[in-house]
Protein backbone atom coordinates (compact mmCIF):
# COMPACT_ATOMS: atom_id res chain seq x y z
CA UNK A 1 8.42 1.77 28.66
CA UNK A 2 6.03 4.36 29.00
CA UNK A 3 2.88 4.01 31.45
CA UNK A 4 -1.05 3.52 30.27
CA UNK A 5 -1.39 6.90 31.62
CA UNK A 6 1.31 8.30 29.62
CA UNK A 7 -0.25 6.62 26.49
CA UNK A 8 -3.18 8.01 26.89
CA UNK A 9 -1.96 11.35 27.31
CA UNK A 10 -0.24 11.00 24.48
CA UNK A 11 -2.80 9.92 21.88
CA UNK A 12 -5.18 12.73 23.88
CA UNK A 13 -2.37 15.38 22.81
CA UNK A 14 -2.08 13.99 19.19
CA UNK A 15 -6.06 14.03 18.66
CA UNK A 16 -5.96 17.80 19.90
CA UNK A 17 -2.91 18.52 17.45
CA UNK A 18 -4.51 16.69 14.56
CA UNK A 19 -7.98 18.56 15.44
CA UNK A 20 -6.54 22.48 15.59
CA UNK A 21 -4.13 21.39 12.32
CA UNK A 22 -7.22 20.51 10.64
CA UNK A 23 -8.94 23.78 11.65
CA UNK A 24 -6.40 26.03 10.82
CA UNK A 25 -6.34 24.04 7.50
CA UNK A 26 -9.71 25.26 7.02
CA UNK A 27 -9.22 28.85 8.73
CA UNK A 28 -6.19 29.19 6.00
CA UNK A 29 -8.68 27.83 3.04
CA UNK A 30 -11.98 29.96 3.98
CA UNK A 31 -10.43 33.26 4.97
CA UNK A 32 -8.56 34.06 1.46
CA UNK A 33 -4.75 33.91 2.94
CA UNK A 34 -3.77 31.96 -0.21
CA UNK A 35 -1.26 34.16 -1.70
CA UNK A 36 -1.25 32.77 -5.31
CA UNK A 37 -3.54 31.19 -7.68
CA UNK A 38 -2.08 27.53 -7.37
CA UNK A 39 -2.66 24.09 -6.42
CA UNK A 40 -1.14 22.49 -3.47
CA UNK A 41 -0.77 19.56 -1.64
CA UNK A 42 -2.29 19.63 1.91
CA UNK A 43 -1.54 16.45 4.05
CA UNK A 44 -4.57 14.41 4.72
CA UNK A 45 -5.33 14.47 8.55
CA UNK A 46 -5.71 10.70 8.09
CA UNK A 47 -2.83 10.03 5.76
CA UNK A 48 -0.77 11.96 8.56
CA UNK A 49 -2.15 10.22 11.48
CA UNK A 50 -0.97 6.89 9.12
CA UNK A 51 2.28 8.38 8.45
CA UNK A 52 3.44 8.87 11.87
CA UNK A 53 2.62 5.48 13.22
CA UNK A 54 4.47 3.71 9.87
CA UNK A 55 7.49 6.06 10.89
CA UNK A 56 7.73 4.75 14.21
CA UNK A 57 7.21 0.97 13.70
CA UNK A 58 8.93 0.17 10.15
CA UNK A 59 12.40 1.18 11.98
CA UNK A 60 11.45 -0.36 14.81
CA UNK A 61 11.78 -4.10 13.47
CA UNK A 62 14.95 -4.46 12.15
CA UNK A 63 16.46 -2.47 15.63
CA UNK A 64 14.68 -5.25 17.86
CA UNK A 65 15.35 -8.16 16.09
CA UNK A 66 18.01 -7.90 13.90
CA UNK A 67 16.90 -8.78 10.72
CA UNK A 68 14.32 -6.98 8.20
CA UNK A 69 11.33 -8.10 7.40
CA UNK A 70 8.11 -8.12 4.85
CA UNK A 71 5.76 -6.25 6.51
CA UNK A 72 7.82 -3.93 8.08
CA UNK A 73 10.62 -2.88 5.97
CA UNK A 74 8.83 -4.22 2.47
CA UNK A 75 4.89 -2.92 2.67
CA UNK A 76 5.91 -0.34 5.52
CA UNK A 77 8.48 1.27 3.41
CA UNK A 78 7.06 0.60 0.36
CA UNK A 79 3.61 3.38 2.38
CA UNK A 80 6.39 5.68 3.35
CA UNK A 81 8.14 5.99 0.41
CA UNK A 82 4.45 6.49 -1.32
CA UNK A 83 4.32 9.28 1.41
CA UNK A 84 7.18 10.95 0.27
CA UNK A 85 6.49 11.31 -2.82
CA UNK A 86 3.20 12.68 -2.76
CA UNK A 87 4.64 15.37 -0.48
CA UNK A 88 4.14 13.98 3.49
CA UNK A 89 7.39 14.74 5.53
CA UNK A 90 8.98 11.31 6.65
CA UNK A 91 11.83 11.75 8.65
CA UNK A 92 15.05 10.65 7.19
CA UNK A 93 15.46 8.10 10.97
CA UNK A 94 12.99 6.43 9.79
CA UNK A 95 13.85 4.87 6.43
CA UNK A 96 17.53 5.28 6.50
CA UNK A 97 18.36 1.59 7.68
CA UNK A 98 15.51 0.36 5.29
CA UNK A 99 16.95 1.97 2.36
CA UNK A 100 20.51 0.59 2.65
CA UNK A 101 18.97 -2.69 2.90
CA UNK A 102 16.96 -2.24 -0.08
CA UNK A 103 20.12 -0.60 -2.12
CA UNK A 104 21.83 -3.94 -2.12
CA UNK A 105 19.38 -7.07 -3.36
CA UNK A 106 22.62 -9.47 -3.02
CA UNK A 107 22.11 -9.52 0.73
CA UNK A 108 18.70 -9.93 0.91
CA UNK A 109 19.98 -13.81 1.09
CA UNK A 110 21.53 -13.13 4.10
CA UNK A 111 18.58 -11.91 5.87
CA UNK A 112 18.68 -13.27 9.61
CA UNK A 113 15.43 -14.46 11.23
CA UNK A 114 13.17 -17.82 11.40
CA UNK A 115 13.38 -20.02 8.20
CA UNK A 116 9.81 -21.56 9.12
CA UNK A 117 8.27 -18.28 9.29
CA UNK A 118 9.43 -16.72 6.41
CA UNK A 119 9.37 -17.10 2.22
CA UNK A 120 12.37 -16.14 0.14
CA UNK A 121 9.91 -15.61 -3.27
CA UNK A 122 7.38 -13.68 -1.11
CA UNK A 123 10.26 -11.44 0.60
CA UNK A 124 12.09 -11.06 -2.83
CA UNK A 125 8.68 -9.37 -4.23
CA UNK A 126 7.90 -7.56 -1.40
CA UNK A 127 11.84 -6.32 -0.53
CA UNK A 128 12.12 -5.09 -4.64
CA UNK A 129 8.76 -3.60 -4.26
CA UNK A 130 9.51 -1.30 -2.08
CA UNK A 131 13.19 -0.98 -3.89
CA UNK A 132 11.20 0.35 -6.60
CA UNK A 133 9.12 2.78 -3.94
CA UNK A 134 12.14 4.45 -3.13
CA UNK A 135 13.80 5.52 -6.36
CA UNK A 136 10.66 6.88 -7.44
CA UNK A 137 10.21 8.96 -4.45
CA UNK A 138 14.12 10.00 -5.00
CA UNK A 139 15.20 8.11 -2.32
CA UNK A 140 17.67 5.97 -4.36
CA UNK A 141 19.31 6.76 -7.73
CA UNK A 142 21.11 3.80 -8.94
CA UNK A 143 18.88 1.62 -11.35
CA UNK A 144 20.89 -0.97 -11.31
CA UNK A 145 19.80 -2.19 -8.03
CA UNK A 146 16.35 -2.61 -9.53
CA UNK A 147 17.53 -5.10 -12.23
CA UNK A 148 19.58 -6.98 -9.70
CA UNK A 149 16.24 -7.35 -7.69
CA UNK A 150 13.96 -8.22 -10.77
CA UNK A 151 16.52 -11.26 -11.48
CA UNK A 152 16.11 -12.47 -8.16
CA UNK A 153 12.31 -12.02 -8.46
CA UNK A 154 12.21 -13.37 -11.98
CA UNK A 155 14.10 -16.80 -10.91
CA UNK A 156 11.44 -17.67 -8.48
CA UNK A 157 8.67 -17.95 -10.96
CA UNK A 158 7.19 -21.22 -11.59
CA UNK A 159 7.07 -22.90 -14.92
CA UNK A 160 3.16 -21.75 -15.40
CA UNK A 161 4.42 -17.92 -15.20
CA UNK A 162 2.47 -17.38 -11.69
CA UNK A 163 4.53 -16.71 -8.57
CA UNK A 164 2.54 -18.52 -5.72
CA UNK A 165 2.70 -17.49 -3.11
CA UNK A 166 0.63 -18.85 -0.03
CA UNK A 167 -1.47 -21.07 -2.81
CA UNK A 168 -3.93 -22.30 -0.53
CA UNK A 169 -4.97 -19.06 0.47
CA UNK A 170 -7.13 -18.16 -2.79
CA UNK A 171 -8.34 -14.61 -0.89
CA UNK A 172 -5.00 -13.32 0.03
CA UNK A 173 -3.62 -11.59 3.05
CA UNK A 174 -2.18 -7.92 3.44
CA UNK A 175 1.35 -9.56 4.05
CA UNK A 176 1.14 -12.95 2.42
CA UNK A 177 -0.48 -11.67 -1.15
CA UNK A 178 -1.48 -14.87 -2.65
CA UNK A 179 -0.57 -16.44 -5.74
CA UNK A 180 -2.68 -13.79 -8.22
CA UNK A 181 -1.50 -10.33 -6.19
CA UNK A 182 1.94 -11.72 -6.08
CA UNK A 183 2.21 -12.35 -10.05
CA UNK A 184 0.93 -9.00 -10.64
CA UNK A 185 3.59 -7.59 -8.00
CA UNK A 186 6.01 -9.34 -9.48
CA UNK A 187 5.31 -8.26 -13.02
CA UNK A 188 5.23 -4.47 -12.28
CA UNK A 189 8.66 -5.11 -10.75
CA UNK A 190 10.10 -6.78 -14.14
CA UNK A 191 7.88 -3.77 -15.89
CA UNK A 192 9.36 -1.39 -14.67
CA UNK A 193 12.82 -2.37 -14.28
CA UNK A 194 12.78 -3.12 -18.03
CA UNK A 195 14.30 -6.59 -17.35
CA UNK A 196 13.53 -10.46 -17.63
CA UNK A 197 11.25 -10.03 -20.59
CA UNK A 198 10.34 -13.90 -21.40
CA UNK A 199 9.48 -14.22 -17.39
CA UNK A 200 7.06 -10.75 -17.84
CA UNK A 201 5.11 -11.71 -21.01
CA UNK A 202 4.53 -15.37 -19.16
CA UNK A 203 3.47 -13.54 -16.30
CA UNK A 204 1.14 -11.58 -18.35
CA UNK A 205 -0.30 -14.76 -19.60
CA UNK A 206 -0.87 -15.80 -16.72
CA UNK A 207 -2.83 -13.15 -15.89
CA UNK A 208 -4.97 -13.53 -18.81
CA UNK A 209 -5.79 -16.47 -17.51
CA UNK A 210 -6.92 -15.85 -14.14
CA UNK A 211 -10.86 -16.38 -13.68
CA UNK A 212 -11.08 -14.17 -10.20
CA UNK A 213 -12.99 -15.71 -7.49
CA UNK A 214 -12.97 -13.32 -4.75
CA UNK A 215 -13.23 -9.43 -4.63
CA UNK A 216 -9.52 -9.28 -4.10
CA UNK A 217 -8.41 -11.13 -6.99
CA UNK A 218 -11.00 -9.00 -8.93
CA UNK A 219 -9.45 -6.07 -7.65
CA UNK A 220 -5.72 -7.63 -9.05
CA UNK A 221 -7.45 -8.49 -12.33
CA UNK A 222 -8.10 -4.57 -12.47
CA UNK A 223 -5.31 -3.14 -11.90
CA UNK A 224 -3.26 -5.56 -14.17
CA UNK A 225 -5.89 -4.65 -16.46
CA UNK A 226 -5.62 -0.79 -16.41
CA UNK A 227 -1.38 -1.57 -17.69
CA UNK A 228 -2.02 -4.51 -19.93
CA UNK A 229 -4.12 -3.43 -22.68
CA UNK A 230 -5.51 -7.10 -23.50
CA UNK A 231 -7.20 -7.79 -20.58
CA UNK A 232 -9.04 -4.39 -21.31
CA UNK A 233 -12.14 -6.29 -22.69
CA UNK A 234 -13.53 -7.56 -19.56
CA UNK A 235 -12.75 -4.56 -17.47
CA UNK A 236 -16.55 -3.03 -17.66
CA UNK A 237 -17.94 -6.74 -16.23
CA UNK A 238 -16.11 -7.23 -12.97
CA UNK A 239 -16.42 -3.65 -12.39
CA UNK A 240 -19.78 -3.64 -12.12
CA UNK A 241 -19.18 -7.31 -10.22
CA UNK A 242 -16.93 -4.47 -8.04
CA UNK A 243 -19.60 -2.15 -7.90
CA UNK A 244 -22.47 -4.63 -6.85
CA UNK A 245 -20.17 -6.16 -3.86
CA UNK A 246 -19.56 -2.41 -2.14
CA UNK A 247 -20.98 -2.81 1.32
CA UNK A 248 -23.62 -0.38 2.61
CA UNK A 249 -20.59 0.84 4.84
CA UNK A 250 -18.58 2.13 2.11
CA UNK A 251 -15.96 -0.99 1.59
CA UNK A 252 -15.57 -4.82 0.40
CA UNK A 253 -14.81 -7.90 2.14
CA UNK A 254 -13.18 -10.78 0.69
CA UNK A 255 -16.10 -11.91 -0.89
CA UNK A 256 -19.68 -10.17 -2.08
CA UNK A 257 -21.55 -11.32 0.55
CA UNK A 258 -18.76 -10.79 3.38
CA UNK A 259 -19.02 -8.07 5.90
CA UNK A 260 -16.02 -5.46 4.53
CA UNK A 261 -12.55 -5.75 5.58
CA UNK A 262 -9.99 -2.99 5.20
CA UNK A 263 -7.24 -4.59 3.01
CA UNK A 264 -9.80 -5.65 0.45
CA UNK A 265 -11.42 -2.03 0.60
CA UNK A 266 -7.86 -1.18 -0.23
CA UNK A 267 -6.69 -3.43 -2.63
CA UNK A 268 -10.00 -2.28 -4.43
CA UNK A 269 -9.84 1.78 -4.29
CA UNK A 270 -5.90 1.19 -5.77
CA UNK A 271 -7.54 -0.61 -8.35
CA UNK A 272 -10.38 2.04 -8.85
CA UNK A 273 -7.64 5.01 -8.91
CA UNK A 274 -6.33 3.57 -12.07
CA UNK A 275 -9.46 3.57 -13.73
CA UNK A 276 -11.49 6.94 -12.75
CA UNK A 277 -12.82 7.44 -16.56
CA UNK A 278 -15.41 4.66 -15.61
CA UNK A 279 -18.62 6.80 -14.47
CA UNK A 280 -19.38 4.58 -11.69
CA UNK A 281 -15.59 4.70 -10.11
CA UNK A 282 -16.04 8.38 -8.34
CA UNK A 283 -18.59 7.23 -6.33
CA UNK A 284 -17.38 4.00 -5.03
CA UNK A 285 -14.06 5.97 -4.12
CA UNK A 286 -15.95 8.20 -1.99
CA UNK A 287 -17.48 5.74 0.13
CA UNK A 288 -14.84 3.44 0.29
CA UNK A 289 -12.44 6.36 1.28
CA UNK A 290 -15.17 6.81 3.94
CA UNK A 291 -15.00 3.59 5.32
CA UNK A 292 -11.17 3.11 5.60
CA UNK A 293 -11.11 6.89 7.34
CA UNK A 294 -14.35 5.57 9.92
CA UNK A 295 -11.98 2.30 10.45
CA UNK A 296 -8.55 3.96 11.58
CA UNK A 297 -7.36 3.82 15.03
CA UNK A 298 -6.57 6.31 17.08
CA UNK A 299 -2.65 5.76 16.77
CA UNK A 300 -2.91 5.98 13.24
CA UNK A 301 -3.02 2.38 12.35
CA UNK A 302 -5.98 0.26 10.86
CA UNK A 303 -7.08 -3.26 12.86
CA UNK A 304 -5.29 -6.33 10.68
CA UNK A 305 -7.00 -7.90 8.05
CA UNK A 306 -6.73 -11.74 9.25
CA UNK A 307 -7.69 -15.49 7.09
CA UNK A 308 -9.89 -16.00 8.87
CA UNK A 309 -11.08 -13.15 10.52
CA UNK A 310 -10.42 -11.42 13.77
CA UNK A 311 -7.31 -12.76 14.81
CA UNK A 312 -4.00 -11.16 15.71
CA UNK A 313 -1.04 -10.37 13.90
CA UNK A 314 1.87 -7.98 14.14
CA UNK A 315 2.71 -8.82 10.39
CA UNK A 316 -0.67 -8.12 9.15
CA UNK A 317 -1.62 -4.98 10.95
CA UNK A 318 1.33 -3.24 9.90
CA UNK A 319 0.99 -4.48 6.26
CA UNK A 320 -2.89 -3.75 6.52
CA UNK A 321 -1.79 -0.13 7.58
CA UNK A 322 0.27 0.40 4.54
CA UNK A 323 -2.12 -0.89 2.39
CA UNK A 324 -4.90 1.54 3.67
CA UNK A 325 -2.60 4.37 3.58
CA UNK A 326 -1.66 3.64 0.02
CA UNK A 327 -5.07 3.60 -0.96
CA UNK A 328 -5.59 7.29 0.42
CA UNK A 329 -2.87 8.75 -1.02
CA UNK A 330 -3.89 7.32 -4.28
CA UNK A 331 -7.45 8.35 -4.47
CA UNK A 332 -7.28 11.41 -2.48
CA UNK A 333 -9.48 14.00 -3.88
CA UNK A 334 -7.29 16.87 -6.03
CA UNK A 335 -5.30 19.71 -4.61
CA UNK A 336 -7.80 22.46 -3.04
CA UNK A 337 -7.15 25.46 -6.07
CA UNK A 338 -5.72 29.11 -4.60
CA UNK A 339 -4.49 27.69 -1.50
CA UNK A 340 -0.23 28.56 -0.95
CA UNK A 341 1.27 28.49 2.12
CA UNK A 342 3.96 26.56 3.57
CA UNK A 343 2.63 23.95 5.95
CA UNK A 344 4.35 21.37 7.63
CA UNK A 345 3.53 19.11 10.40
CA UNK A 346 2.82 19.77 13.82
């Protein structure tokens, strides 16, 4: 186990690395060294700083304690995978374990671990979530996998067509969802592995249904909205509802009037990203990309988003992490124009 001191000298080194990357970034950009006309991606300093701590903790579960879990090898992976694709360099250590375990839904029944401290329907989402993460970042090829996870997702919806999940929790958590963010999980699973169409189009009723109540079940509404063309016709209103909750920090707590929180600044820039034609949208992305960078730690991890707030939780700091790092990635301003070079990371 390595020392405070060691720690410290650690995270000192990083913050140098991260600071003279970030400068020659900018060196590279100013001085003209791009050698072609293109547009490229260039790692985020905070998506980076993100990517590095996921790397070293989603592995890290399953090695400890024998078993795989929601937070770390289902939102974890599911960031990492999101990293990948847009282009971060995630070393293969990392994932490999994750991805076998993913590749073959028929064992997720055999997970190992506590019974009372775990849900089959919420690890079935979050386990064929991040399934779905990794074929389309490449990672897995075989489809089929996907369909196998989308019946076991499909069988645990109730009769009503919502999945719920930690019901009496109407806000949510990074690693516990909630009923409304699990549907809409859910449904995007059965979407897009073209299976279980009665359970979809009952989960899409469902969804037409739901009369939010809280910015992150606003934020849900939204992004089932921007995929299911009927709900289109109330999009403008809880925008602006959206609009008139953004803190003068930048992000959006659980509810209007609640000081901001970083999953639900999250949960609503992912929302926002799939709806930048709205005028008001740039802005809000801006300073709610703000807040989340302000809010990072200096390992590269964000504080956990608790019900109720301010207490501690493995589980929900690592999910809260891939949620903010998600958000990032997906609302990241566009590739800087002329800019080619080969960078990697420190």
């Amino acid at each position: 186990m390595r020392t405070a001191a060691e720690c410290a000298n650690n995270q000192g080194v990083t913050r140098i690395v991260d600071a003279c990357w970030f400068c020659a970034l900018a060196l590279l950009a100013s001085a003209g060294c791009a050698t072609h006309e293109t547009s490229v991606h260039v790692p985020d300093v905070t998506e980076t700083k993100a990517v590095r701590f996921l790397m070293r903790e989603v592995p890290s579960w399953s090695r400890q304690n024998n078993c795989y879990s929601c937070h770390n090898n289902g939102d974890g992976a599911r960031a990492l995978y999101a990293a990948m694709k847009k282009g971060h360099e995630v070393s293969e250590n990392a994932l490999a374990d994750t991805t076998a375990w993913l590749a073959n839904p028929p064992g997720w029944d055999k997970n190992k671990g506590d019974p009372g401290f775990s849900d089959k329907r919420l690890a079935n989402i979050q386990f064929a979530a991040a399934l779905l993460a990794a074929l389309e970042a490449g990672e897995l090829k075989d489809r089929s996998a996907l369909k196998q996870a989308a019946r076991k997702v499909a069988a645990d919806q109730g009769e009503d067509g919502a999945w719920r999940i930690d019901p009496k929790n109407t806000v949510g958590s990074p690693a516990t969802y909630g009923t409304t963010l699990a549907t809409y999980m859910a449904w995007r699973i059965l979407r897009d592995a073209r299976a279980e169409a009665p359970a979809r189009k009952k989960a899409e009723r469902w969804l037409g249904g739901v009369r939010p109540n809280n910015i992150s079940e606003i934020a849900t509404w939204l992004l089932a909205s921007s995929e299911v063309r009927a709900l289109r016709s109330k999009q403008d209103l809880w925008l602006a509802t959206i609009q008139a909750a953004q803190t003068h920090d930048g992000g959006w707590g659980p509810y209007a009037d609640a000081p901001p929180e970083v999953f639900d600044t999250a949960l609503v820039l992912l929302a926002l990203a799939e709806i930048r034609d709205k005028s008001a949208t740039p802005e809000m992305i801006e300073r709610g990309r703000k807040f989340l960078i302000t809010e990072q730690n200096s390992d590269g991890s964000w504080a956990a988003t608790t019900r109720p707030r301010g207490s501690q939780s493995y589980a929900q700091l690592i999910s809260t992490t891939a949620w903010a790092a998600m958000a990032l990635m997906s609302t990241e301003p566009p590739a800087t124009p002329g800019v080619s070079a080969d960078l990697s990371y420190p």
